[in-house]
N, C-alpha and C. Protein backbone atom coordinates (compact mmCIF):
# COMPACT_ATOMS: atom_id res chain seq x y z
N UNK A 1 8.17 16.87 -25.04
CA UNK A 1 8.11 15.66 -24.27
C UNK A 1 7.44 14.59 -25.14
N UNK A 2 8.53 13.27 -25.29
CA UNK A 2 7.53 12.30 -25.63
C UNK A 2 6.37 11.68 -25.10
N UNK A 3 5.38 11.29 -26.13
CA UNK A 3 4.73 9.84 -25.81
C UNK A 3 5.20 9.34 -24.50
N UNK A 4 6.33 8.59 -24.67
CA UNK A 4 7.00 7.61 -24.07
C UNK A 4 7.53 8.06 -22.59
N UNK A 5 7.80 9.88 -23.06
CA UNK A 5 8.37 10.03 -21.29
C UNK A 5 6.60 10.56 -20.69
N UNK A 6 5.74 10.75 -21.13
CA UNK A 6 4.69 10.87 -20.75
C UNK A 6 3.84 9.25 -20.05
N UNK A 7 3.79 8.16 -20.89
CA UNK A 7 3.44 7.49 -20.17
C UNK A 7 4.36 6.92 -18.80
N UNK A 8 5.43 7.58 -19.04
CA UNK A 8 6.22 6.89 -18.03
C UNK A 8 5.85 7.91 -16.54
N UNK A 9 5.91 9.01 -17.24
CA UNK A 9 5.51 9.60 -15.57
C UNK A 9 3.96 8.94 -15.23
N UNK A 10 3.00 8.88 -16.35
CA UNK A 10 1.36 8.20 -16.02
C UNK A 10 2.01 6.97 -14.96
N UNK A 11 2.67 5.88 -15.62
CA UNK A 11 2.77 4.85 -14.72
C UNK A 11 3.93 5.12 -13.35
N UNK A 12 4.40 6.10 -13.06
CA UNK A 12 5.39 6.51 -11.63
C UNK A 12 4.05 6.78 -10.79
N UNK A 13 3.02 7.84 -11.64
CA UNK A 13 1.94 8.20 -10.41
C UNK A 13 1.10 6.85 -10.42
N UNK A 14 0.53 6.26 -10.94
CA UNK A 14 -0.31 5.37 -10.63
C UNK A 14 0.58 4.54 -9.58
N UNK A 15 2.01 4.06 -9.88
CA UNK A 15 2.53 2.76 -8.72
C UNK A 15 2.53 4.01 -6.99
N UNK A 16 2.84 5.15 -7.67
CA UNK A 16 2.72 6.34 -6.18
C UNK A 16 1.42 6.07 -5.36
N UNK A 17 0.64 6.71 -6.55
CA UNK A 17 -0.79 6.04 -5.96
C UNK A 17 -1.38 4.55 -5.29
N UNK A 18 -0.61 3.84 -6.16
CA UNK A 18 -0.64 2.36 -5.04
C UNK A 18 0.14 2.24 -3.64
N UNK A 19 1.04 2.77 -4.46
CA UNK A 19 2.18 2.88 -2.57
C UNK A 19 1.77 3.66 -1.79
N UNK A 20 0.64 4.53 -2.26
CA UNK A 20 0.00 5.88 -0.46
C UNK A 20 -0.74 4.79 -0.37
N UNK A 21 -1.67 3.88 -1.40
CA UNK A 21 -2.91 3.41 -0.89
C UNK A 21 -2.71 2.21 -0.09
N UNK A 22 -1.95 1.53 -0.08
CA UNK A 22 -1.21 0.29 0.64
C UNK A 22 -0.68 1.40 1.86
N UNK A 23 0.11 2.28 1.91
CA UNK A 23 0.67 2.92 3.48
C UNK A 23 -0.25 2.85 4.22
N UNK A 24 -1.53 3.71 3.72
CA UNK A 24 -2.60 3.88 4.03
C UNK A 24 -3.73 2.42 4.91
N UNK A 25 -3.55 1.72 3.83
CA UNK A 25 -4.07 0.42 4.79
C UNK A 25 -3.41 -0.46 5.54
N UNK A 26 -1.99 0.01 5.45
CA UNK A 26 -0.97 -0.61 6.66
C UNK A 26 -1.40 0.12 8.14
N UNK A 27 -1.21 1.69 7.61
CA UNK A 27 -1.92 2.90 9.09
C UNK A 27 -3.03 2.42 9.91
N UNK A 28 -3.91 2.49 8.76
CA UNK A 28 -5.26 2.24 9.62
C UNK A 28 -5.09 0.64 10.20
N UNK A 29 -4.77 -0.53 9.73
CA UNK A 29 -4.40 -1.43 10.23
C UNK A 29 -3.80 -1.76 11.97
N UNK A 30 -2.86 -0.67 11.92
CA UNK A 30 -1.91 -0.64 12.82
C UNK A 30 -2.82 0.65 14.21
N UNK A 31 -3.65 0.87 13.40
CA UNK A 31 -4.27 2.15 14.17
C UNK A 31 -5.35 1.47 15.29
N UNK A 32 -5.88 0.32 14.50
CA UNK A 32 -7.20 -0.59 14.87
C UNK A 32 -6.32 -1.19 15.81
N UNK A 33 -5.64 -1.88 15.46
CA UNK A 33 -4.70 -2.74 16.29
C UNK A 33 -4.33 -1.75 17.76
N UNK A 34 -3.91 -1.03 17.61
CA UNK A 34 -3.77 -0.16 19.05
C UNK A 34 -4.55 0.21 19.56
N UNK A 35 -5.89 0.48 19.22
CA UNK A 35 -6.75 0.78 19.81
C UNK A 35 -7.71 -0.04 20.67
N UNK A 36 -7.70 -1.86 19.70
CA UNK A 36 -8.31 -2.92 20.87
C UNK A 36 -7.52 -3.22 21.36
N UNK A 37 -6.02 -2.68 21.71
CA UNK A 37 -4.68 -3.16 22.76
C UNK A 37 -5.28 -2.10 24.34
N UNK A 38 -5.87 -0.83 23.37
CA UNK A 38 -6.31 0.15 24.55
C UNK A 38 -6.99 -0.43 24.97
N UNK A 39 -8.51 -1.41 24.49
CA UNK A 39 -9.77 -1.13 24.91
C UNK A 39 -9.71 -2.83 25.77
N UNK A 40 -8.46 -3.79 25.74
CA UNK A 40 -8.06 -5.03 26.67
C UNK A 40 -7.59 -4.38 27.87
N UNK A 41 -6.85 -3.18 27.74
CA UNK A 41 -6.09 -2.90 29.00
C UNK A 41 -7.31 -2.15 29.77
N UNK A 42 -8.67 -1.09 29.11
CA UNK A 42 -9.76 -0.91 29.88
C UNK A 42 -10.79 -1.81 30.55
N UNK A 43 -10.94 -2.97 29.63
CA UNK A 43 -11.81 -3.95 30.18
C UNK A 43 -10.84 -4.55 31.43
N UNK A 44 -9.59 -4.91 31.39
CA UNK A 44 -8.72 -5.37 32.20
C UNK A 44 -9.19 -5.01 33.94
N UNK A 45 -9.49 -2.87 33.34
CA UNK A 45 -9.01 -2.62 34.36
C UNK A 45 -10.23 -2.68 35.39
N UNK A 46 -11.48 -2.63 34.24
CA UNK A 46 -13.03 -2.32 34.96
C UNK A 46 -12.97 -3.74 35.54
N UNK A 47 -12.84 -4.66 34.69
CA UNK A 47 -13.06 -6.00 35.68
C UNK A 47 -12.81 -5.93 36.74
N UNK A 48 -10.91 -5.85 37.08
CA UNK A 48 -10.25 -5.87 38.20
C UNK A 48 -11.72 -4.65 39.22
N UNK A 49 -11.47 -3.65 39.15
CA UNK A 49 -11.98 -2.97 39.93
C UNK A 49 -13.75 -3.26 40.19
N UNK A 50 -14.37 -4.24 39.46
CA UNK A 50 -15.53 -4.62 40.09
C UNK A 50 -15.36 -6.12 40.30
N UNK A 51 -14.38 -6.93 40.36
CA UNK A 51 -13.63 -8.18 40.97
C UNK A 51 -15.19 -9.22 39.79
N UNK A 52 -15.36 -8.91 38.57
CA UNK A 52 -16.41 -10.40 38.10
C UNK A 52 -15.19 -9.95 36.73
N UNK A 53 -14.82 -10.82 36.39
CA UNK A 53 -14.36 -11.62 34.62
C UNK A 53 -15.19 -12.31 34.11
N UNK A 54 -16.15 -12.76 34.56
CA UNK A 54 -16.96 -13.31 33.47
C UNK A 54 -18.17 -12.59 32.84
N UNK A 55 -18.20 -12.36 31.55
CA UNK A 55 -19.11 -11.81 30.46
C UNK A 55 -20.50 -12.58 30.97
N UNK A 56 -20.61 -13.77 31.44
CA UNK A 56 -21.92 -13.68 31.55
C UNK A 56 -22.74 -13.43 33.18
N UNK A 57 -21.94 -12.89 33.82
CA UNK A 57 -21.80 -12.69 35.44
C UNK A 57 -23.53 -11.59 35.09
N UNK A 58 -24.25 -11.56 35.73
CA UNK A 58 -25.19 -10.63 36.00
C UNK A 58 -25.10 -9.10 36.15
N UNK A 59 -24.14 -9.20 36.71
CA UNK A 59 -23.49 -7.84 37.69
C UNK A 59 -21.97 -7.38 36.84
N UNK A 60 -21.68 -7.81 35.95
CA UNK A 60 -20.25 -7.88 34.95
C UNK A 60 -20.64 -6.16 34.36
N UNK A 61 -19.74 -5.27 34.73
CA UNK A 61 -19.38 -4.23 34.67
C UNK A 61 -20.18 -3.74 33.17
N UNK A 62 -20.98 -2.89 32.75
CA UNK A 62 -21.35 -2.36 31.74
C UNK A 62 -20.76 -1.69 30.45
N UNK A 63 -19.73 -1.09 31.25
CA UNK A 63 -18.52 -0.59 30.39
C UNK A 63 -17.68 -1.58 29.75
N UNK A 64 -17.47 -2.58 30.41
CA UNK A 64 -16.87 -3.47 30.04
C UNK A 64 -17.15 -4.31 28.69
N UNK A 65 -18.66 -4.50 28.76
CA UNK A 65 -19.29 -5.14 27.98
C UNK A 65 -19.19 -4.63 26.54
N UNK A 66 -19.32 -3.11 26.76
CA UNK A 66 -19.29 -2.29 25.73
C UNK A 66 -18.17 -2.19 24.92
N UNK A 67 -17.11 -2.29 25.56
CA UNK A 67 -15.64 -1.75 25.37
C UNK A 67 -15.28 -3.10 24.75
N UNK A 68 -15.45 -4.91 25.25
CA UNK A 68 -15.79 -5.51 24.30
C UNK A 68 -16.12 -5.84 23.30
N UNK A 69 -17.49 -5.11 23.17
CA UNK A 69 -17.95 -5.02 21.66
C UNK A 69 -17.28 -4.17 20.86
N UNK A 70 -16.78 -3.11 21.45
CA UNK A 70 -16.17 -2.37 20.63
C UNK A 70 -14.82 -2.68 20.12
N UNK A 71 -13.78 -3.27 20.72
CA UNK A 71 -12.88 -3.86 20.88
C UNK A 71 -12.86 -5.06 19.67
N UNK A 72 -13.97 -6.36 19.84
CA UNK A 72 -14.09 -7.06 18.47
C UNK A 72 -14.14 -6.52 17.53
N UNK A 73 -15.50 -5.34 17.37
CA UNK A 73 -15.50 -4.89 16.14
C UNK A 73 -14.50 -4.38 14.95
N UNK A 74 -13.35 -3.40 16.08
CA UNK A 74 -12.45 -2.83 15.53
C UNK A 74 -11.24 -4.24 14.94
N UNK A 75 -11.01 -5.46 16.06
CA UNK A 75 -10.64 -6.48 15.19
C UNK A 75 -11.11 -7.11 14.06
N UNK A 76 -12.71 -6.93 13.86
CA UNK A 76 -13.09 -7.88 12.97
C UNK A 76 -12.66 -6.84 11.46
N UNK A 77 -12.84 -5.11 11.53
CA UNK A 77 -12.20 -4.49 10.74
C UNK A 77 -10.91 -4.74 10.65
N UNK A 78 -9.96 -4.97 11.48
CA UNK A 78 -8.52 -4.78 11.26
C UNK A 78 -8.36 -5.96 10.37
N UNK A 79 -8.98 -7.46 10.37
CA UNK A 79 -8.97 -8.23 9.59
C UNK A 79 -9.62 -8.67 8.45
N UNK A 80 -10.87 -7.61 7.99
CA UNK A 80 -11.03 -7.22 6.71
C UNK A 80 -9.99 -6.67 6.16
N UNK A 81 -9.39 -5.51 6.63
CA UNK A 81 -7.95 -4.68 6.56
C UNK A 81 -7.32 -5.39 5.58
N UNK A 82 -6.96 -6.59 6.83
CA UNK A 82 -5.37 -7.66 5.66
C UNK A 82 -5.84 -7.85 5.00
N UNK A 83 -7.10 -8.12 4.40
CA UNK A 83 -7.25 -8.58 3.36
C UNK A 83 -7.31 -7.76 1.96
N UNK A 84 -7.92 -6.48 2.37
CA UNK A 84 -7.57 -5.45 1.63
C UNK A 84 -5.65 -5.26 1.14
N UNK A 85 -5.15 -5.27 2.54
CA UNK A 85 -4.00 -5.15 2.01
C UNK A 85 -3.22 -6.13 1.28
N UNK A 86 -3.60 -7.57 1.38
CA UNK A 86 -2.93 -8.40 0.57
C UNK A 86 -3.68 -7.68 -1.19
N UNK A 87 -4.59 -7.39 -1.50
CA UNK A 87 -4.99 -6.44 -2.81
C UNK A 87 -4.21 -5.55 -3.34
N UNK A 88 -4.26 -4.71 -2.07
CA UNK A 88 -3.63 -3.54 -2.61
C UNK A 88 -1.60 -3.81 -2.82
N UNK A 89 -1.46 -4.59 -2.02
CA UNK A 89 -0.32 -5.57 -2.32
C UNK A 89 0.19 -5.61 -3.96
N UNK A 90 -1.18 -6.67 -3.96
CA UNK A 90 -0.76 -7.35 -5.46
C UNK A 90 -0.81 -5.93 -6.69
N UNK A 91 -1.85 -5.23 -6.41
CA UNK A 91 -1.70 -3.98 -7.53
C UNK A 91 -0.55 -3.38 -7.55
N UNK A 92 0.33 -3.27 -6.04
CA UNK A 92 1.31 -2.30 -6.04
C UNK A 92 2.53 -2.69 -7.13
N UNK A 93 2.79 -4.01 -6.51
CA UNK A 93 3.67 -4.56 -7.23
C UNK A 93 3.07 -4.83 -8.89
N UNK A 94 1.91 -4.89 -9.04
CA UNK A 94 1.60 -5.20 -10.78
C UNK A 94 2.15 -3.67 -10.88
N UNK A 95 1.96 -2.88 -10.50
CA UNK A 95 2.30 -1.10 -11.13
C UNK A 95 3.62 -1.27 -10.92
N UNK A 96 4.19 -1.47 -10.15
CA UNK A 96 5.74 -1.46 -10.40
C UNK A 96 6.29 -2.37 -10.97
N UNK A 97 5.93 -3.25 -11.76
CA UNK A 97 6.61 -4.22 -12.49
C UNK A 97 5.84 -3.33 -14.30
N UNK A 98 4.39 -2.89 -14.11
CA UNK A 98 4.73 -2.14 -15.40
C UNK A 98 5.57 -0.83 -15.83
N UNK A 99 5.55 -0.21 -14.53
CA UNK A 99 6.35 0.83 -14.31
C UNK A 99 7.92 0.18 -15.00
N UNK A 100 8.37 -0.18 -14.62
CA UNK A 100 9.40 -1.33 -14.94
C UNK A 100 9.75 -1.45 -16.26
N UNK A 101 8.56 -2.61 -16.73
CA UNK A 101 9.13 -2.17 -18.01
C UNK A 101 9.27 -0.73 -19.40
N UNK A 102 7.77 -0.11 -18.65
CA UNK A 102 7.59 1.29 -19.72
C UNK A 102 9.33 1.77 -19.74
N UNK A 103 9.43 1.54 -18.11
CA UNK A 103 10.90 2.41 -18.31
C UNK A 103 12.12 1.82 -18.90
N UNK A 104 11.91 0.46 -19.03
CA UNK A 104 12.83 -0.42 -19.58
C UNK A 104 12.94 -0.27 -21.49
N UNK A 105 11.52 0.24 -21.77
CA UNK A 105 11.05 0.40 -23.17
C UNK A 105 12.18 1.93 -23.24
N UNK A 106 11.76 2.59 -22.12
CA UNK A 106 12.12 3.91 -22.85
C UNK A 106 13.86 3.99 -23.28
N UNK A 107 14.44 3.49 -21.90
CA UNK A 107 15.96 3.45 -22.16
C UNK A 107 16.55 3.07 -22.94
N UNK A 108 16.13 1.68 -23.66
CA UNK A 108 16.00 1.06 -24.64
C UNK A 108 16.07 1.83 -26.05
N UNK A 109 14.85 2.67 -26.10
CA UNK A 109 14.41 3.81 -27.30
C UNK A 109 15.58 4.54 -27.07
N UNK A 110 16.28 5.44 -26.35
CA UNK A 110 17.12 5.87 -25.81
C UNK A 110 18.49 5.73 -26.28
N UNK A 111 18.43 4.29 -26.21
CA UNK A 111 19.80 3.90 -26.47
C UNK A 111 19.86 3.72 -27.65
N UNK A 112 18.99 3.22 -28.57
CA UNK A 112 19.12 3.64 -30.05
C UNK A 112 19.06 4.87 -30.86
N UNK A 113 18.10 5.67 -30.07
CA UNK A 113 18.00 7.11 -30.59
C UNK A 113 19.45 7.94 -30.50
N UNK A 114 20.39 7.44 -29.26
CA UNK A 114 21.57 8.54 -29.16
C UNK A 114 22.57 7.84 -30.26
N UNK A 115 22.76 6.46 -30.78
CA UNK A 115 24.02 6.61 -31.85
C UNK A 115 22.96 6.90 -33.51
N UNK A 116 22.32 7.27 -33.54
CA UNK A 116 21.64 7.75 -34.74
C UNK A 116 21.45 9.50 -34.42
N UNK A 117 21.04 9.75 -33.36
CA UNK A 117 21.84 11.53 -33.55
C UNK A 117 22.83 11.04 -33.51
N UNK A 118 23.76 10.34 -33.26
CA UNK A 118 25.34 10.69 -33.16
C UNK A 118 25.41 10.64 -34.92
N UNK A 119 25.06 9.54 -35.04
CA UNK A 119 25.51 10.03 -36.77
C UNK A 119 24.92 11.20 -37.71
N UNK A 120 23.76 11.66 -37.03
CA UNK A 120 23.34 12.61 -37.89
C UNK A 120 24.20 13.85 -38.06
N UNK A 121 24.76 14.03 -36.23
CA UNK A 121 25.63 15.20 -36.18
C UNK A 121 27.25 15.22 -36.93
N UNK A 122 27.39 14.04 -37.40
CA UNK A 122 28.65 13.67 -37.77
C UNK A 122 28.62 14.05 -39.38
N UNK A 123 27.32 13.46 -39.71
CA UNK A 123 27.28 13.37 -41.13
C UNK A 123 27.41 11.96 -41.54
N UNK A 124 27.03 11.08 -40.86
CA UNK A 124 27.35 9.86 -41.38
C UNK A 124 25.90 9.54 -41.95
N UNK A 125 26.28 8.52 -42.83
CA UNK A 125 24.71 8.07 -43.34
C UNK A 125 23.68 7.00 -41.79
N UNK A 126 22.70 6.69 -41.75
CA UNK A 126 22.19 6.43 -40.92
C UNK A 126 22.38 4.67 -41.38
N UNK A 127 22.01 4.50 -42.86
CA UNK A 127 22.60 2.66 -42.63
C UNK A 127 23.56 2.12 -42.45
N UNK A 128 25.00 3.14 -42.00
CA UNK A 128 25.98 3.04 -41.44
C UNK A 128 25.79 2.33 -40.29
N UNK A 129 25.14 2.57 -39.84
CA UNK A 129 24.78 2.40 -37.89
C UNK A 129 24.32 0.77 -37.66
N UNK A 130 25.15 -0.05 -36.64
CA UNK A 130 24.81 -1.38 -36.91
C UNK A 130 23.73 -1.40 -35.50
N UNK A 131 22.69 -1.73 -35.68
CA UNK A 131 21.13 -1.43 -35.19
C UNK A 131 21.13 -3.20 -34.65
């Protein structure tokens, strides 16, 4: 195995490795996101069933309050998140654009290396070969 097909598998796993790590912060993204969709439809429901909506009511359901806080928090992560993912974004695509060319290098090598065995197997001289 060459050099050349060696770095090329190095750069397939590294853009791999960018593409789990971006899935990855799409998941959890999407995970947060459903979960303060759960924790609107619980506050929804405690309100309704102790008849106060307002957060600063005296008597405003306890659970509620909580499920609030918890609820922002997991938004204020989900929107650290994007921002992570616009990162992990930009790396993915920098690895697949070097990925890109290593492999563009190799085919390249490739394509000159096969009419120079071709002449070797022939017997032709090699400055025969218009390069």
């Amino acid at each position: 195995m060459s050099s050349r097909d060696t770095l090329i598998r190095l750069k397939r796993f590294q853009a791999e490795e960018k593409r789990r790590h971006f899935v990855q912060i799409e998941t959890m993204i999407a995970e947060f996101e459903r979960m303060a969709h759960e924790l609107d439809r619980e506050i929804a429901v405690e309100q309704q069933r102790a008849g106060i909506t307002d957060p600063n009511h005296f008597a405003y359901p306890t659970y509620a309050r909580a499920a609030a806080g918890r609820r922002d928090n997991l938004k204020a992560s989900a929107d650290e998140l994007k921002q992570q993912l616009d990162d992990a974004r930009a790396a993915l695509d920098a690895a697949l654009e070097e990925l890109g060319k290593v492999e563009a290098l190799g085919e390249r090598e490739r394509g000159i290396e096969a009419p120079v065995e071709t002449a070797r197997a022939t017997g032709r001289p090699r400055a025969s070969l218009s390069l």
